[in-house]
C-alpha atoms as a PDB file:
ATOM      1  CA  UNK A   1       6.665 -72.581 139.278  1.00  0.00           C
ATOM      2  CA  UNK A   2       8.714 -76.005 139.938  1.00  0.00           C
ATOM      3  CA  UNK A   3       7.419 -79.247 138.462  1.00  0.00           C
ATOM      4  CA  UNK A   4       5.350 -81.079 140.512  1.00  0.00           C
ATOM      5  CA  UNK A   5       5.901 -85.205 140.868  1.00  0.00           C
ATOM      6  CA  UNK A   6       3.359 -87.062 143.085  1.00  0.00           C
ATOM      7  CA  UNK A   7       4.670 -89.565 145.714  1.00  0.00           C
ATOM      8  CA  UNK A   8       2.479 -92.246 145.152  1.00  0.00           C
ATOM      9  CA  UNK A   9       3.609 -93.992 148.406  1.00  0.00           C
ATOM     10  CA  UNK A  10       1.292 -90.932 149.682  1.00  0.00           C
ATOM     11  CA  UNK A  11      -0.821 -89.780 147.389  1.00  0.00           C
ATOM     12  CA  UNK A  12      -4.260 -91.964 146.920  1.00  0.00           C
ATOM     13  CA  UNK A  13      -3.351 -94.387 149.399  1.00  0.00           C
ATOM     14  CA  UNK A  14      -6.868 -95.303 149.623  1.00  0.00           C
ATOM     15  CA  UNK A  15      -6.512 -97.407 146.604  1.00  0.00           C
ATOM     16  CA  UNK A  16      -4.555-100.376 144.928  1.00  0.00           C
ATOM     17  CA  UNK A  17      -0.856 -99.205 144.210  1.00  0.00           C
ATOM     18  CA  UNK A  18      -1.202 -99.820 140.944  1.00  0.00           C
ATOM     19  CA  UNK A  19      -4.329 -97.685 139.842  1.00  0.00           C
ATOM     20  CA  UNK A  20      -2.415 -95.012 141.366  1.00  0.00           C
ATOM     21  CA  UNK A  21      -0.744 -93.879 138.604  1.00  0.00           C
ATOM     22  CA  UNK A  22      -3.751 -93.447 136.202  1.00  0.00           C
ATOM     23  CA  UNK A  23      -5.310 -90.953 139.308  1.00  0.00           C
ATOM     24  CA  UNK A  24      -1.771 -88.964 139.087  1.00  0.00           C
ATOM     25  CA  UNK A  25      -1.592 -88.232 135.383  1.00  0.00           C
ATOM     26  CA  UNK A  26      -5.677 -87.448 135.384  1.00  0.00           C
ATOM     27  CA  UNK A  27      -4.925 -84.608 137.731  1.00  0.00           C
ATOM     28  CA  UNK A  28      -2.333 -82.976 136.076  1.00  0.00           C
ATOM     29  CA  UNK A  29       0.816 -84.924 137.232  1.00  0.00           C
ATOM     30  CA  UNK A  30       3.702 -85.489 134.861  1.00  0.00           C
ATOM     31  CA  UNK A  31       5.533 -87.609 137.041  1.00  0.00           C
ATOM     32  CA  UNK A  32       6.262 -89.050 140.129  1.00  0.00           C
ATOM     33  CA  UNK A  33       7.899 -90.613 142.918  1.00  0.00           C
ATOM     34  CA  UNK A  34       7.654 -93.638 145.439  1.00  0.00           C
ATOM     35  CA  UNK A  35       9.160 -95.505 148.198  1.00  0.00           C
ATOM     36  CA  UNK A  36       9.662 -98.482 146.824  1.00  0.00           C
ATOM     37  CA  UNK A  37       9.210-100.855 144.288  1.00  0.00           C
ATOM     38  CA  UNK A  38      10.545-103.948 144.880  1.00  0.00           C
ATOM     39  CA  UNK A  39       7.120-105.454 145.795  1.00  0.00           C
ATOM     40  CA  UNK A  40       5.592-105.180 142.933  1.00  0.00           C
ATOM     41  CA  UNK A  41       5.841-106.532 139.307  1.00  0.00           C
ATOM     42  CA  UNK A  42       8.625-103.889 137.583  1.00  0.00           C
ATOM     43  CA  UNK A  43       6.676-104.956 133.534  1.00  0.00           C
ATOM     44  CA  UNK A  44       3.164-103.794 135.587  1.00  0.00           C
ATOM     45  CA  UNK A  45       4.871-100.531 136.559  1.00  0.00           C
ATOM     46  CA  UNK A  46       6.839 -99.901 133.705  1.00  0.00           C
ATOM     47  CA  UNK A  47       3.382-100.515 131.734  1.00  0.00           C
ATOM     48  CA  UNK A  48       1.700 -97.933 133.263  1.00  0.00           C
ATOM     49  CA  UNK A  49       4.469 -95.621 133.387  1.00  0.00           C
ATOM     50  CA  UNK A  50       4.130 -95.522 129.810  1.00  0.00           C
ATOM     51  CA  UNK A  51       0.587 -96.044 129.771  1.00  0.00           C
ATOM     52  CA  UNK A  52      -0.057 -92.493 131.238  1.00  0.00           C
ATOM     53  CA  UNK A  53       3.427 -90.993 129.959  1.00  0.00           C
ATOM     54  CA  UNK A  54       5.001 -90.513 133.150  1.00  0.00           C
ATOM     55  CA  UNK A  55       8.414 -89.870 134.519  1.00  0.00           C
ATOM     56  CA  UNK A  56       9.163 -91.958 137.591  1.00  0.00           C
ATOM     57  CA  UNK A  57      11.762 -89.333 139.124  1.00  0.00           C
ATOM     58  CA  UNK A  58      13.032 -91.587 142.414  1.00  0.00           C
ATOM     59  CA  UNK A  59      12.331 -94.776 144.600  1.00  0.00           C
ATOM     60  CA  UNK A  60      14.256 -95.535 147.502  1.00  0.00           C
ATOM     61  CA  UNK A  61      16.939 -97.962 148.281  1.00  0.00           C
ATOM     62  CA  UNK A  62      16.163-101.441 150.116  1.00  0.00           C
ATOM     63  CA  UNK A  63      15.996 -99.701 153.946  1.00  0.00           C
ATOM     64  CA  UNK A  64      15.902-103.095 155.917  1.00  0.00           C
ATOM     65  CA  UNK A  65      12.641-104.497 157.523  1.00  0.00           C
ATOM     66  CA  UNK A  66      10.427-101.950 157.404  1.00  0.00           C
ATOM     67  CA  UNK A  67       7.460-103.294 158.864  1.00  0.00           C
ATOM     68  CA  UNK A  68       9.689-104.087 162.101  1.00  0.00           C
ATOM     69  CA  UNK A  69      10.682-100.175 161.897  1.00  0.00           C
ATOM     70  CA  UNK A  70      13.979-100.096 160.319  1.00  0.00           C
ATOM     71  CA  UNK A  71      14.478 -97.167 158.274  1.00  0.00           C
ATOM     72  CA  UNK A  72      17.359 -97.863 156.287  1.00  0.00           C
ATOM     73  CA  UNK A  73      20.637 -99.873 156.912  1.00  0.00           C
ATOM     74  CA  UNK A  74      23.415 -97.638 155.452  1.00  0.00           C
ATOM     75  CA  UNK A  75      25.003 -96.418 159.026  1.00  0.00           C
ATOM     76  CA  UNK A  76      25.111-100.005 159.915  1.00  0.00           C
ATOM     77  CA  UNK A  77      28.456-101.406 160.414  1.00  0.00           C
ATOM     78  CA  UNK A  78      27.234-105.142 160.482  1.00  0.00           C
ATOM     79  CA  UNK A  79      25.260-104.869 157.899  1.00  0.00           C
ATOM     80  CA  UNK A  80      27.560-103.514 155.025  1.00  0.00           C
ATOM     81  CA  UNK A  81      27.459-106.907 152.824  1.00  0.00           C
ATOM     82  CA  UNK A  82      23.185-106.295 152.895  1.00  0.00           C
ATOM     83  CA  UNK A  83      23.461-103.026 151.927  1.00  0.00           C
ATOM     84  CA  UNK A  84      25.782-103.530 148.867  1.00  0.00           C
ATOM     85  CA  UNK A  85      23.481-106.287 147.744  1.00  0.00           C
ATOM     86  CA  UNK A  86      20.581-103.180 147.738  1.00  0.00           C
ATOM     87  CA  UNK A  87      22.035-101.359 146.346  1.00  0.00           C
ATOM     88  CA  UNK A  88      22.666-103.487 143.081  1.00  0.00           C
ATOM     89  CA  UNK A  89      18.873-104.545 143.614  1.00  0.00           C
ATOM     90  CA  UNK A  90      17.816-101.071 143.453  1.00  0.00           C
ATOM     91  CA  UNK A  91      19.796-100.265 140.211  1.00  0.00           C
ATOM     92  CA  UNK A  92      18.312-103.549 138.532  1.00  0.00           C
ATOM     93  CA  UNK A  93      15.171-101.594 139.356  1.00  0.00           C
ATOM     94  CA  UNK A  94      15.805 -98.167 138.584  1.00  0.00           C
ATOM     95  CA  UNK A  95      17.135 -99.443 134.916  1.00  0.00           C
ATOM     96  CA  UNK A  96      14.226-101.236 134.064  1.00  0.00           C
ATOM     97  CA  UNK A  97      11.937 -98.430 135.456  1.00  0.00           C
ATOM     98  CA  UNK A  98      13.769 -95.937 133.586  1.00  0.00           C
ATOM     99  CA  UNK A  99      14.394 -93.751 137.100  1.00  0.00           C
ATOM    100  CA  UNK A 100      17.231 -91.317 136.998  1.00  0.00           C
ATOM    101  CA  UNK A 101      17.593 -91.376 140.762  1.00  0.00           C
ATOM    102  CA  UNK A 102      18.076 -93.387 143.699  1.00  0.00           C
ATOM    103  CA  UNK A 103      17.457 -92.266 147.437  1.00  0.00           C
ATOM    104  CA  UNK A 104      19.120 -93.372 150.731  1.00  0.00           C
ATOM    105  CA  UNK A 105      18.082 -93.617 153.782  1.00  0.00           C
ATOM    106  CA  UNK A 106      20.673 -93.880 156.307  1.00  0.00           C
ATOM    107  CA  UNK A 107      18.657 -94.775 159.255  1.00  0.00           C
ATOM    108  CA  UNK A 108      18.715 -95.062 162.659  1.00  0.00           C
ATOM    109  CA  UNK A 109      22.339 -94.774 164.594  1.00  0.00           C
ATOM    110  CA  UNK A 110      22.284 -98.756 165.956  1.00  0.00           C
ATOM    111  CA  UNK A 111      23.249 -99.083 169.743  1.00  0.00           C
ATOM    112  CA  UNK A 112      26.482 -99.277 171.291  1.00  0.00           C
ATOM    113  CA  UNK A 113      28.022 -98.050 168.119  1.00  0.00           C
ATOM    114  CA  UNK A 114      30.559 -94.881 168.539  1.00  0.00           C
ATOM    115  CA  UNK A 115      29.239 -92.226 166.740  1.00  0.00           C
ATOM    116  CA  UNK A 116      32.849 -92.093 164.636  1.00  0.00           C
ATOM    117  CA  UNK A 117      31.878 -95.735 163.376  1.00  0.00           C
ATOM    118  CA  UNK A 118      28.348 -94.934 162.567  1.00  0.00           C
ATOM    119  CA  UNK A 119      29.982 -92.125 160.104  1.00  0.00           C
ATOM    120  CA  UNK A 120      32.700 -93.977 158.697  1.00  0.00           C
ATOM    121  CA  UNK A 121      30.092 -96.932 157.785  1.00  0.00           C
ATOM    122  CA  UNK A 122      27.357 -94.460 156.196  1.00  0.00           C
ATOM    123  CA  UNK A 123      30.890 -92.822 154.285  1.00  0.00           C
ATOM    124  CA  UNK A 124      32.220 -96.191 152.938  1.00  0.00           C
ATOM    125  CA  UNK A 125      28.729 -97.148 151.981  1.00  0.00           C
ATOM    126  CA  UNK A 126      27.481 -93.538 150.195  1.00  0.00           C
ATOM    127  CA  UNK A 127      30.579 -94.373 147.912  1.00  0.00           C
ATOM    128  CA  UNK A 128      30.122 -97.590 146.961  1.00  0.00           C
ATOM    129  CA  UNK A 129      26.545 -96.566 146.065  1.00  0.00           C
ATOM    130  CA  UNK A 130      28.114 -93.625 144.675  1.00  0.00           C
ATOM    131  CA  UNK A 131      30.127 -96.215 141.931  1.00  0.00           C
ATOM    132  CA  UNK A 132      27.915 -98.098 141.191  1.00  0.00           C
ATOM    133  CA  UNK A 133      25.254 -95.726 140.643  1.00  0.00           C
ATOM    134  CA  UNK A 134      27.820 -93.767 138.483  1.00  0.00           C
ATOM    135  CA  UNK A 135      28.069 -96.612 135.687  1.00  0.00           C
ATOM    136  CA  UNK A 136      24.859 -96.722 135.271  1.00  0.00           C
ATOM    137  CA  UNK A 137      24.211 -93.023 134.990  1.00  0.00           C
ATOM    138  CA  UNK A 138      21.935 -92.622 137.955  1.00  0.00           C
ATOM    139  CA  UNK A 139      22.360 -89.905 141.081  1.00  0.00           C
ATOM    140  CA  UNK A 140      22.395 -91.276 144.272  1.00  0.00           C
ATOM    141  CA  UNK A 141      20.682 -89.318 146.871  1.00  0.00           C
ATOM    142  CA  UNK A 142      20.478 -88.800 150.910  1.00  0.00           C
ATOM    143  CA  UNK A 143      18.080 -87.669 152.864  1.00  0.00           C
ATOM    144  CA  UNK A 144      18.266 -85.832 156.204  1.00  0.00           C
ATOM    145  CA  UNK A 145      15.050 -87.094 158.553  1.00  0.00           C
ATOM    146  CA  UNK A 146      13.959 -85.323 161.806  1.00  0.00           C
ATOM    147  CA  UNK A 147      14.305 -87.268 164.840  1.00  0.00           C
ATOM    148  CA  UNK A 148      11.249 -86.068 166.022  1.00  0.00           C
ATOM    149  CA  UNK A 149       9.112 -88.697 163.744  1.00  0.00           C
ATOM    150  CA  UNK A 150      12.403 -91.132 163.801  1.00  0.00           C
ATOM    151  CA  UNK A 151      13.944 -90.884 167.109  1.00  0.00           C
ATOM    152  CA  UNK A 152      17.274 -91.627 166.785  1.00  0.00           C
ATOM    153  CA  UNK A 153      17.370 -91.462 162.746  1.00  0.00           C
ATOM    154  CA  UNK A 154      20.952 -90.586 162.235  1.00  0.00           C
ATOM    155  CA  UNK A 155      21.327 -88.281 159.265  1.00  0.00           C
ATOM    156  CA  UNK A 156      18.946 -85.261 160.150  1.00  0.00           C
ATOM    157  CA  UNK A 157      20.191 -82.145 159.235  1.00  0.00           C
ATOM    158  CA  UNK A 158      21.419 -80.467 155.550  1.00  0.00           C
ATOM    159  CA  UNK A 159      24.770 -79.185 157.251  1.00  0.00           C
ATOM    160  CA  UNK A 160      25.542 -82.879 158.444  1.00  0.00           C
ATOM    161  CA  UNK A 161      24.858 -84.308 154.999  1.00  0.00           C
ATOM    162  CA  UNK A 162      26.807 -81.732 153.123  1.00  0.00           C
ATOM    163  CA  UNK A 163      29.617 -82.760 155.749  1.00  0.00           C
ATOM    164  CA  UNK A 164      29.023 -86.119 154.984  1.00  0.00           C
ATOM    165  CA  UNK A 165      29.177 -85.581 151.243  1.00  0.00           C
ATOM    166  CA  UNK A 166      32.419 -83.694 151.449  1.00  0.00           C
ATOM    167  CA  UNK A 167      33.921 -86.883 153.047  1.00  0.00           C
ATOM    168  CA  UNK A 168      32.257 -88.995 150.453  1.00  0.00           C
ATOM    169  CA  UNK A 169      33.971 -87.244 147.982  1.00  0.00           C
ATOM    170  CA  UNK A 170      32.061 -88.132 144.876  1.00  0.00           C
ATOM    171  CA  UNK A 171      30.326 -86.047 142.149  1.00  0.00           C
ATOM    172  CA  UNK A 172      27.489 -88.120 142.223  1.00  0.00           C
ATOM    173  CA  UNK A 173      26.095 -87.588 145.281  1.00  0.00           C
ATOM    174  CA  UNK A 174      23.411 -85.111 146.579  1.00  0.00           C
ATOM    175  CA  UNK A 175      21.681 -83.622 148.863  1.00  0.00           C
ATOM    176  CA  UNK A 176      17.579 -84.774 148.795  1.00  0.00           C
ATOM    177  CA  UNK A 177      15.752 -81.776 150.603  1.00  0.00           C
ATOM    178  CA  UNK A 178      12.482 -82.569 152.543  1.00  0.00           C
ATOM    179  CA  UNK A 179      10.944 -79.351 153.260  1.00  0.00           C
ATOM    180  CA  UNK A 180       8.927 -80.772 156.167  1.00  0.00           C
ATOM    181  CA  UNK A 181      12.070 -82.755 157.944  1.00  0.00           C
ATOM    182  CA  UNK A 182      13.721 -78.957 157.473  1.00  0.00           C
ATOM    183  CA  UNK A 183      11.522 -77.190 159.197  1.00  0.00           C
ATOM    184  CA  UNK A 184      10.830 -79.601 162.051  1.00  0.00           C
ATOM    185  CA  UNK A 185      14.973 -79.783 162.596  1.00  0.00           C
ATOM    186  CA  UNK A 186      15.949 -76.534 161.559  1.00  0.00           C
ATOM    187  CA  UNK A 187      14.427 -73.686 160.159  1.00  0.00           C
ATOM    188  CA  UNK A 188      16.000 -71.416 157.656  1.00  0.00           C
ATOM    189  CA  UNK A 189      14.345 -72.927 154.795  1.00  0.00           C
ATOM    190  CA  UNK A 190      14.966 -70.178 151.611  1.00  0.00           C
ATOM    191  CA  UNK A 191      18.409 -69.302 153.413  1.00  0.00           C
ATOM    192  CA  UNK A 192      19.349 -73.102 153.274  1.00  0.00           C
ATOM    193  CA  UNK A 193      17.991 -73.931 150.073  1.00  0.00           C
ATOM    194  CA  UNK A 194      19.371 -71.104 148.460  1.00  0.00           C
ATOM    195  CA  UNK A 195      23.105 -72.022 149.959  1.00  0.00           C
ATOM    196  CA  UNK A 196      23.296 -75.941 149.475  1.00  0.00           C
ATOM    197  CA  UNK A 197      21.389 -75.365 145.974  1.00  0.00           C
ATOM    198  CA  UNK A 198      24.546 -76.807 144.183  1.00  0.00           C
ATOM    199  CA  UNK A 199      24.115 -79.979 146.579  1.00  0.00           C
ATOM    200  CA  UNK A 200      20.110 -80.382 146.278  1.00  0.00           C
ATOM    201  CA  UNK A 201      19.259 -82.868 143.645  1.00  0.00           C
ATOM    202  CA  UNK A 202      15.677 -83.061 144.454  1.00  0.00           C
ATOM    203  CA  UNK A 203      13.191 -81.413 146.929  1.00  0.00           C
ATOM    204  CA  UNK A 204       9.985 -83.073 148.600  1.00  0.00           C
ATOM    205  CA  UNK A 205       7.394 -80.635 150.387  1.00  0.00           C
ATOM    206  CA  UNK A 206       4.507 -81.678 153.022  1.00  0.00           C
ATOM    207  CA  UNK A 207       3.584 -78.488 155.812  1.00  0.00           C
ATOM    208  CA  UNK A 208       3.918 -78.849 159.341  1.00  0.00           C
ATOM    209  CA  UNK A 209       2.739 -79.712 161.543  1.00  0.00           C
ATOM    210  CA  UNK A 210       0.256 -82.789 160.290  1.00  0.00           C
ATOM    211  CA  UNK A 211       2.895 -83.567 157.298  1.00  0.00           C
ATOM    212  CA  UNK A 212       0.317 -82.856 155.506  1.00  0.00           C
ATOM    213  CA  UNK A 213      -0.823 -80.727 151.877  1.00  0.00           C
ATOM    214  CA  UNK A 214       1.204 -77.552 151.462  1.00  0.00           C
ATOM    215  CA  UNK A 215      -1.728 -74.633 152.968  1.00  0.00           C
ATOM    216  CA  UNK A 216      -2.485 -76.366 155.811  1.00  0.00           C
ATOM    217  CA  UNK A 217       0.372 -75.295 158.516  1.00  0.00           C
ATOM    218  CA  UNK A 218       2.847 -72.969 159.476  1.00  0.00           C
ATOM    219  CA  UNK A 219       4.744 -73.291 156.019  1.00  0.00           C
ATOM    220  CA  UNK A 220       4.814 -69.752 153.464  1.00  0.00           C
ATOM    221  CA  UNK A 221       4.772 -72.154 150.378  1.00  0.00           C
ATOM    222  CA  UNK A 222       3.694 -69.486 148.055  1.00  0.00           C
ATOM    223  CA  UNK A 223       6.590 -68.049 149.181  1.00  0.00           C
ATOM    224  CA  UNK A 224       8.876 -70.381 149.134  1.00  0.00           C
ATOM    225  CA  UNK A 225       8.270 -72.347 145.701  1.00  0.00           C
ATOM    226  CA  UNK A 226       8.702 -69.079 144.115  1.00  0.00           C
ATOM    227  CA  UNK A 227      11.937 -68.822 145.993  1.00  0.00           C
ATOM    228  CA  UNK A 228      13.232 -72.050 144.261  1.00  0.00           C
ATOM    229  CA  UNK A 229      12.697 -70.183 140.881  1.00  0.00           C
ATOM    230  CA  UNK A 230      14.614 -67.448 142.016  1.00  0.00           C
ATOM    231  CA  UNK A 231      17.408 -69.006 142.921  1.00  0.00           C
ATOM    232  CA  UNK A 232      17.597 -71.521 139.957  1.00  0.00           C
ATOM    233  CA  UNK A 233      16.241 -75.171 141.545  1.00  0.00           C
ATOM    234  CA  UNK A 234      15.352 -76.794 138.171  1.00  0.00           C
ATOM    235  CA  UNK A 235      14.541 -80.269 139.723  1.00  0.00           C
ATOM    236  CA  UNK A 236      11.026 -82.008 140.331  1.00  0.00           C
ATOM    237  CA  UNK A 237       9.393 -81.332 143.367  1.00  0.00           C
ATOM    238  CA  UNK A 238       7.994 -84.280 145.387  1.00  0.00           C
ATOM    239  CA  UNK A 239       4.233 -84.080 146.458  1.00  0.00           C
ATOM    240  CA  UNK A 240       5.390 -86.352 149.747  1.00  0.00           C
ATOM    241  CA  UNK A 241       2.731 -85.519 152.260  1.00  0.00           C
ATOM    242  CA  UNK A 242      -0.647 -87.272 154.074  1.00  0.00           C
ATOM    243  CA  UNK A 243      -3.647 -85.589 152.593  1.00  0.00           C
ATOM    244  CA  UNK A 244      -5.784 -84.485 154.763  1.00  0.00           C
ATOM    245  CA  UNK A 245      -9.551 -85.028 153.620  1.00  0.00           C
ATOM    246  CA  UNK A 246      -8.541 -87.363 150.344  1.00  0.00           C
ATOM    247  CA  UNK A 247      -6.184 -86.591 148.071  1.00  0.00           C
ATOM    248  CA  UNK A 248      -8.584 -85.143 144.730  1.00  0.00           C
ATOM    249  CA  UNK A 249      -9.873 -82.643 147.722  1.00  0.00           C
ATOM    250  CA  UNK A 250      -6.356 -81.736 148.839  1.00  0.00           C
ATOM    251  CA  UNK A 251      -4.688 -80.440 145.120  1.00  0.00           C
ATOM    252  CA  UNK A 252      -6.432 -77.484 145.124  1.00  0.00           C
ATOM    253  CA  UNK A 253      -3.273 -75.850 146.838  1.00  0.00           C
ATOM    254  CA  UNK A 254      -1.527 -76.298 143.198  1.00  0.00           C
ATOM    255  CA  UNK A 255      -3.702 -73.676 142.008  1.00  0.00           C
ATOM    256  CA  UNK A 256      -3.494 -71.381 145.290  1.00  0.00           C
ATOM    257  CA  UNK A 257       0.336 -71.053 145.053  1.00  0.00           C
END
């Protein structure tokens, strides 16, 4: 069975940020993932990090003004200076956190903009990232989104980010796998998994529809977890869904798979 990281963006949401991490290591957790962490004091994280002994697999890139409902800046051409100076933010980060990972979010295609410039600026800025990520020893990450919770998001399917990646041309760039964006674009989950495997550098899982705890929607996850050992996925999986009735009530699908 894959190993199991809890988004903490997510995951007790109820409480202070910070008191999330004890709740993730007393149920089990021996990791996990958030959004971002550039709000927050990186010695208080790092401290309880340690604290619990846990892994902090991936945080995000800067993705613009969030609160305004940007979703990342990479496909941006006007923004390109912005996005460089992220990027270097989010490595100061990831360094001091001791994350081995850093995700992308393209976001969403801006206006007027031919869809041939929108490319070429989410290209040009996947390998800079790419670099610079690359001296430090982190992976850089992208991550398809479906347009049906982001109209408009630009990057939303595997087959266009493995295109995309082929253009980047860099070693150090792959694929991150959202089961829930998958299914809502596209389908073919094991079948996709199981032939961009060499691209996938980390997998997050919610069910559909609800986004929320694996059990409670259309999604075989029995099934398919099983199917990642199969086929060799030796990567963390990302507990990135909304819990339905609280999040202690929720886990028992860990025990069901």
């Amino acid at each position: 069975m894959p190993r199991f990281a809890a988004n903490l963006t997510l995951l007790w949401n109820e409480v202070p940020f910070l008191d999330r991490f004890a709740l993730a290591a007393d149920h089990g957790f021996k990791a996990v993932e958030f959004m971002f962490p550039y709000d927050y004091d990186t010695a208080q994280i790092r401290e309880r990090l340690a604290a619990h002994s846990l892994e902090l697999v991936l945080h995000n890139l800067p993705a613009g003004n969030w609160d305004v409902g940007e979703r990342g800046i990479a496909c941006h051409p006007g923004r390109i200076r912005e996005f460089q100076e992220g990027v270097a933010r989010a490595v100061e980060h990831a360094l001091a956190l001791g994350a081995r990972q850093l995700n992308c979010l393209a976001g969403k295609a801006p206006p007027g903009v031919p869809e041939a410039g929108v490319r070429q600026t989410l290209v040009k800025n996947l390998r800079h990232a790419a670099a610079e990520l690359h001296k430090h020893g982190l992976r850089l990450l992208v991550e398809p989104i479906n347009t049906h919770d982001i109209p408009g998001f630009y990057l939303n399917r595997t087959a266009q980010a493995a295109s995309i990646l082929d253009e980047v041309g860099s070693a150090n760039v792959f694929i991150l796998y959202d089961v829930y964006h998958a299914q809502r674009m596209e389908g073919e989950l094991a079948a996709t998994l199981q032939k961009h495997l060499p691209r996938i550098g980390h997998v997050q899982i919610a069910d559909n529809p609800g986004r929320n705890e694996p059990g409670t929607g259309e999604i075989n996850y029995s099934f398919l977890l099983r199917h990642l050992d199969r086929i060799g996925y030796d990567g963390w999986v990302g507990c990135e869904y909304k819990p339905l009735a609280g999040t202690a009530a929720g886990l028992g699908w860990r025990a069901e798979i």
